[in-house]
N, C-alpha and C. Protein backbone atom coordinates (compact mmCIF):
# COMPACT_ATOMS: atom_id res chain seq x y z
N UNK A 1 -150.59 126.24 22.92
CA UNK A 1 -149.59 125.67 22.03
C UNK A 1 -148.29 125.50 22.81
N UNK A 2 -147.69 124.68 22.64
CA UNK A 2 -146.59 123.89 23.15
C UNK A 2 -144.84 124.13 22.28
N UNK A 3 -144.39 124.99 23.03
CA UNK A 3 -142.96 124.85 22.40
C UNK A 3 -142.39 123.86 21.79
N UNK A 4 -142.08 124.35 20.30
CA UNK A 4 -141.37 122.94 19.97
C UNK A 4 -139.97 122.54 20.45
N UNK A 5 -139.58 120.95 20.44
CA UNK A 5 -138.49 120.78 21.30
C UNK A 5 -137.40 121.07 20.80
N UNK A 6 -136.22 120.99 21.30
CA UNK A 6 -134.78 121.68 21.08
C UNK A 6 -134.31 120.43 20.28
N UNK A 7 -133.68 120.68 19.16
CA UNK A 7 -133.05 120.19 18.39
C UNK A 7 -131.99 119.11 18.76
N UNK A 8 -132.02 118.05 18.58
CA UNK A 8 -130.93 116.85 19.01
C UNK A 8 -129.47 117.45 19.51
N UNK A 9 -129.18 117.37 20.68
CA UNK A 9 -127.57 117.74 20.69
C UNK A 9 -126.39 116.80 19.56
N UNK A 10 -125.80 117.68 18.97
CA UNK A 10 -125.19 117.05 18.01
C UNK A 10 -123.21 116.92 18.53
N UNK A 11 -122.59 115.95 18.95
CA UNK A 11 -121.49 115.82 19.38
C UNK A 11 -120.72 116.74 18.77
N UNK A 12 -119.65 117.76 19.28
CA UNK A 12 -118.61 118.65 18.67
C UNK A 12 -117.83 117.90 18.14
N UNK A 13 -117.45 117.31 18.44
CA UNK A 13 -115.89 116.53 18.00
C UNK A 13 -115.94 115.35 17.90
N UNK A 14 -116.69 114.82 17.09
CA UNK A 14 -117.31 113.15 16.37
C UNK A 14 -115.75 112.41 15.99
N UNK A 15 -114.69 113.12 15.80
CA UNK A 15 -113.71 112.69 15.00
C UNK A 15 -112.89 112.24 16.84
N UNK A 16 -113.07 112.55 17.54
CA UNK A 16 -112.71 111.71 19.26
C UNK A 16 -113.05 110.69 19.58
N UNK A 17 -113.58 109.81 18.60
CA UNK A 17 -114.27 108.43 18.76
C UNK A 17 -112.83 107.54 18.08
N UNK A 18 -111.97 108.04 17.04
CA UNK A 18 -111.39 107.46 16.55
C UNK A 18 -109.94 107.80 17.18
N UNK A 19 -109.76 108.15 18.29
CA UNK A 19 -108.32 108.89 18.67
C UNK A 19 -107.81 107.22 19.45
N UNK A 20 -108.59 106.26 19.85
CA UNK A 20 -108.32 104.92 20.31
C UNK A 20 -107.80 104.06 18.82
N UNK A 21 -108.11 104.15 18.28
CA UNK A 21 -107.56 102.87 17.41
C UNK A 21 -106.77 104.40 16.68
N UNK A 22 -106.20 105.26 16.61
CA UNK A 22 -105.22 106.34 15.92
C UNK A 22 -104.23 105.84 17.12
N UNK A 23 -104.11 105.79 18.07
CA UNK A 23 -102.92 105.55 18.82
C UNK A 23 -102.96 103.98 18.55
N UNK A 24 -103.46 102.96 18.71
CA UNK A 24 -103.10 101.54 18.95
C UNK A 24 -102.20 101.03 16.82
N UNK A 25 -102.93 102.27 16.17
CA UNK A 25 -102.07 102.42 14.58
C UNK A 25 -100.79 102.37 14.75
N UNK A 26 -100.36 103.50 15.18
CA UNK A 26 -99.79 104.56 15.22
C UNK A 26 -98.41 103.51 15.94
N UNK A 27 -98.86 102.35 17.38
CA UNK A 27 -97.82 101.77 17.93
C UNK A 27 -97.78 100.58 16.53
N UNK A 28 -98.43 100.37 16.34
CA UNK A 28 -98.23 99.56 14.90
C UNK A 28 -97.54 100.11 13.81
N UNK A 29 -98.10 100.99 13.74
CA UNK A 29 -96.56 101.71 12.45
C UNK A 29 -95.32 101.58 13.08
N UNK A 30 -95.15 102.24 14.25
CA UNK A 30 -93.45 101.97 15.11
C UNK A 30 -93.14 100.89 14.99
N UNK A 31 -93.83 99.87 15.18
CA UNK A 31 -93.05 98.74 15.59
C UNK A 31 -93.26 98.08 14.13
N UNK A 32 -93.72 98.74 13.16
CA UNK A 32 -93.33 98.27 11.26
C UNK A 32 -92.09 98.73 10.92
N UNK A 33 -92.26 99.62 11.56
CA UNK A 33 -90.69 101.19 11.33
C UNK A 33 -89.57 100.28 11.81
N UNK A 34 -89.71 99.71 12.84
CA UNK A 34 -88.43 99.26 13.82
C UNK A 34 -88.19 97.48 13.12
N UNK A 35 -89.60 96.66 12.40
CA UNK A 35 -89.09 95.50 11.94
C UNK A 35 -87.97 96.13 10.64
N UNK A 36 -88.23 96.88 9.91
CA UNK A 36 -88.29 97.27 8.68
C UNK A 36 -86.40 98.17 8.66
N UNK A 37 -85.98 98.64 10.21
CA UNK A 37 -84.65 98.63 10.38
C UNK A 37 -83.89 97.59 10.80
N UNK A 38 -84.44 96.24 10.58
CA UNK A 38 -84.43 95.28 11.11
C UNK A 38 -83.93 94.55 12.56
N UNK A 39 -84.89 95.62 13.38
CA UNK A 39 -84.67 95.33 14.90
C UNK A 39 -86.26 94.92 14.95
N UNK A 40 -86.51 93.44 14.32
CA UNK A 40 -87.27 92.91 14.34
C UNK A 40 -87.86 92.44 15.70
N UNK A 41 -87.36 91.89 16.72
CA UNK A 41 -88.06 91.83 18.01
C UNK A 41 -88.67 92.90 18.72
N UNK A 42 -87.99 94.02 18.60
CA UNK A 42 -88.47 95.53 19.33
C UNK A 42 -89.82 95.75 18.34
N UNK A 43 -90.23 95.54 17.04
CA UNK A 43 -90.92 96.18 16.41
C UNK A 43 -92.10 95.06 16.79
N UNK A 44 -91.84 93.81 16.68
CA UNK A 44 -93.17 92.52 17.12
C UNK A 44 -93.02 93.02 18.78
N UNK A 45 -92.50 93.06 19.51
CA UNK A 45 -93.12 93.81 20.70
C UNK A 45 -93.55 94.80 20.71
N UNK A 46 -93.55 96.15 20.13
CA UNK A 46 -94.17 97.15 19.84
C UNK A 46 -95.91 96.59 19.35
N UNK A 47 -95.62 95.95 18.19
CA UNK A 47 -96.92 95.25 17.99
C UNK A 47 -97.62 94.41 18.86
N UNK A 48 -96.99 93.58 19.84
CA UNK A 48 -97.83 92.85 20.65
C UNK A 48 -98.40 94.20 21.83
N UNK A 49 -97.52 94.48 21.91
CA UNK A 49 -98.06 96.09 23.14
C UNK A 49 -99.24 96.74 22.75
N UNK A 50 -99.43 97.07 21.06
CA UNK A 50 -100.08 97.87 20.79
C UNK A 50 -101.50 97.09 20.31
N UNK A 51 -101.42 95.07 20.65
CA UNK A 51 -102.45 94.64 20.48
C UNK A 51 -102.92 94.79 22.45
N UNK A 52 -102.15 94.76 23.21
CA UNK A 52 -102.56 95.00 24.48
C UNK A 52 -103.09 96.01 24.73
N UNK A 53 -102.71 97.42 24.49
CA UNK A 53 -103.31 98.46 24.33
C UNK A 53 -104.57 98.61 23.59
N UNK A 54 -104.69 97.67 22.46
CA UNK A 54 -106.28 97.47 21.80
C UNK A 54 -107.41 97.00 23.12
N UNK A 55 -106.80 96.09 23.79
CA UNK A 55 -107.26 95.02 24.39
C UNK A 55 -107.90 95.89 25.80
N UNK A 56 -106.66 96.96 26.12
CA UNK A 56 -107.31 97.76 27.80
C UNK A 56 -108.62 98.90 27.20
N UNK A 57 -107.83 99.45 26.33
CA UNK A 57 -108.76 100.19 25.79
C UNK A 57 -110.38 99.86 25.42
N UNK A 58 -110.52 98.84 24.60
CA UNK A 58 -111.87 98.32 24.31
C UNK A 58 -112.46 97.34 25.66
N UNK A 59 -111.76 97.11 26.44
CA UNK A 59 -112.49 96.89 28.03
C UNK A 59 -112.61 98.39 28.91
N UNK A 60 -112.28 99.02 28.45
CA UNK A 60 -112.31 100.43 29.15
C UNK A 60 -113.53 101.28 28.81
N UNK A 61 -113.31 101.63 27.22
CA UNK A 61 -114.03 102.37 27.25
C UNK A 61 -115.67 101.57 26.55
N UNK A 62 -116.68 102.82 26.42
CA UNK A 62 -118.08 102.07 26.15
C UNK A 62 -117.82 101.85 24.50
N UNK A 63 -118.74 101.08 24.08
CA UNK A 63 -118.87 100.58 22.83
C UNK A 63 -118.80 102.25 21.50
N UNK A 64 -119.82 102.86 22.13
CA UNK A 64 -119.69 104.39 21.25
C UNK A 64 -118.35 104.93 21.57
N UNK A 65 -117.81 105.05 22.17
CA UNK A 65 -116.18 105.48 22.72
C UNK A 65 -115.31 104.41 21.75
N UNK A 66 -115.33 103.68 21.54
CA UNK A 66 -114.28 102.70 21.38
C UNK A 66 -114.16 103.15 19.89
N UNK A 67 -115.13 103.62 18.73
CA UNK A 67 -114.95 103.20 17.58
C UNK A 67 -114.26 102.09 16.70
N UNK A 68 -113.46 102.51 16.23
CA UNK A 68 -112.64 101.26 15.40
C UNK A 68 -112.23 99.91 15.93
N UNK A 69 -111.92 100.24 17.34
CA UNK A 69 -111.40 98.78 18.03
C UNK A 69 -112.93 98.14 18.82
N UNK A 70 -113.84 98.46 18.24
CA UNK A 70 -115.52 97.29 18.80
C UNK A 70 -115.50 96.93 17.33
N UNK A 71 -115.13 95.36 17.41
CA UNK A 71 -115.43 94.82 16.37
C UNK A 71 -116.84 93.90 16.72
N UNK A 72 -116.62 92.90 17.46
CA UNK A 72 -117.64 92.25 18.15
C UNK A 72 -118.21 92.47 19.53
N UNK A 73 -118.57 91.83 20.49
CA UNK A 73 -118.74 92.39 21.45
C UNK A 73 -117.70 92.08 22.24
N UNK A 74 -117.86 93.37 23.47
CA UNK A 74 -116.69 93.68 24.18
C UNK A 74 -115.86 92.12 24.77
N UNK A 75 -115.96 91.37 25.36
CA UNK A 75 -115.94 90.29 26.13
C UNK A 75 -114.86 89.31 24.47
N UNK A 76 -115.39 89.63 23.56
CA UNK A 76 -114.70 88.74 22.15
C UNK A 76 -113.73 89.87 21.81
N UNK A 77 -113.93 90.62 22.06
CA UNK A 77 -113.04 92.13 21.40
C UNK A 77 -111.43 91.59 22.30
N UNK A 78 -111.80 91.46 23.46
CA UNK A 78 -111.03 91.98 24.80
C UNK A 78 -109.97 90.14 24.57
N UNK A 79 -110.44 89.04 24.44
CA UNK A 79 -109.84 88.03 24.61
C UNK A 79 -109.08 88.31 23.55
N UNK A 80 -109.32 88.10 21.90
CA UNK A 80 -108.90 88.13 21.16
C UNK A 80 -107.97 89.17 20.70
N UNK A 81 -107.81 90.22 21.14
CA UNK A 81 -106.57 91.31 21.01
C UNK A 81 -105.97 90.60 22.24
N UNK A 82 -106.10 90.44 23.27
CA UNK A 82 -105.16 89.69 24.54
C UNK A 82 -104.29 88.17 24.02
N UNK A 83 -105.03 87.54 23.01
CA UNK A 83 -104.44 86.42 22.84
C UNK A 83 -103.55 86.70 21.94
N UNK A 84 -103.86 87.18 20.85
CA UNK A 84 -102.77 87.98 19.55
C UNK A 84 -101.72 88.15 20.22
N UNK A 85 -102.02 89.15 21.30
CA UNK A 85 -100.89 89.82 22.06
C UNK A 85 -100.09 89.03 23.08
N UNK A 86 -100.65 88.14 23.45
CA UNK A 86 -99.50 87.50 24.11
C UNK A 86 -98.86 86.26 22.94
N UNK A 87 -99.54 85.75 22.24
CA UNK A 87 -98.93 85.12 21.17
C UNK A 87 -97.66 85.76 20.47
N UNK A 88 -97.82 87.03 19.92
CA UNK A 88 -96.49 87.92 19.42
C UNK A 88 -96.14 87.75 20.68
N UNK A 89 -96.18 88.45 21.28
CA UNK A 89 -94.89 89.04 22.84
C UNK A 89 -94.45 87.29 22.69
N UNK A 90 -95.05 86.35 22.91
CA UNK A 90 -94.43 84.74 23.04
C UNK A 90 -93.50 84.72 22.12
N UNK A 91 -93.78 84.98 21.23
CA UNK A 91 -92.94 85.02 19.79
C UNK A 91 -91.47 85.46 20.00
N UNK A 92 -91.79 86.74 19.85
CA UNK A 92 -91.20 87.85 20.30
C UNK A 92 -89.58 88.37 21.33
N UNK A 93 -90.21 87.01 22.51
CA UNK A 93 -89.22 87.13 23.54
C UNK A 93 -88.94 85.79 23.71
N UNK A 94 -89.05 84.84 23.04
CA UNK A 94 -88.40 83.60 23.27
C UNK A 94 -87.59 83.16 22.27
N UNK A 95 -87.83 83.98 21.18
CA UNK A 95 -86.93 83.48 20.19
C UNK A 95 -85.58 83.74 20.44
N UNK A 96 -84.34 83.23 20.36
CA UNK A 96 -82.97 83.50 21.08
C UNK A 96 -82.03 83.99 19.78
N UNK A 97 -82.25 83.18 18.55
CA UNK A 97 -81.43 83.05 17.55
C UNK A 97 -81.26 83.87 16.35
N UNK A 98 -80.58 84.77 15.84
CA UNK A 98 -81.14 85.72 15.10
C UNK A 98 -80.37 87.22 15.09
N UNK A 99 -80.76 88.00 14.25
CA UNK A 99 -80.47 89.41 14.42
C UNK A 99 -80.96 90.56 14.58
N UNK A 100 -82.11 89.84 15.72
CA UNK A 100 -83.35 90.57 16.03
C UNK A 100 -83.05 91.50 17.62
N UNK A 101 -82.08 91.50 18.08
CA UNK A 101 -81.47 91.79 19.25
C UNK A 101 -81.68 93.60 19.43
């Protein structure tokens, strides 16, 4: 008779899958915080940063790592937070006129 096998390793800390899109939030709340004192350019750059930060991150890490930020596959994940993000930052830093300073 044959030992039965060892029970599936079960991950400790399942809730470390979500610590990538908790920080790329998290620069999104700041830079809501900062439109919302109305230093509106600092807060849409905060947001374009924190779509760049979506963008290194989900080319970085693997698909099970990434949680929240694998929406599609990596290669569509990675353009599309990059384009967002330079679209705001475009936004962002060319606008001259205003009381967004």
């Amino acid at each position: 008779m044959t030992a039965p096998a060892p029970p599936p390793r079960k991950d400790r800390r399942p809730w470390l899958v979500h610590v990538p899109f908790v920080v790329v939030m998290a620069l999104v709340a700041l830079g809501g915080l900062r439109i919302g004192m109305y230093h509106w350019r600092q807060g849409a750059t905060l947001i374009g940063g924190a779509l760049l930060t979506a963008a290194v991150l989900r080319g970085v890490l693997s698909d099970a790592r990434a949680g929240l930020l694998a929406i599609r596959g990596r290669a569509v994940d990675v353009i599309t937070y990059t384009t967002f993000s330079a679209l705001i930052l475009f936004v962002a830093l060319t606008i001259t006129r205003g009381p967004g300073v």
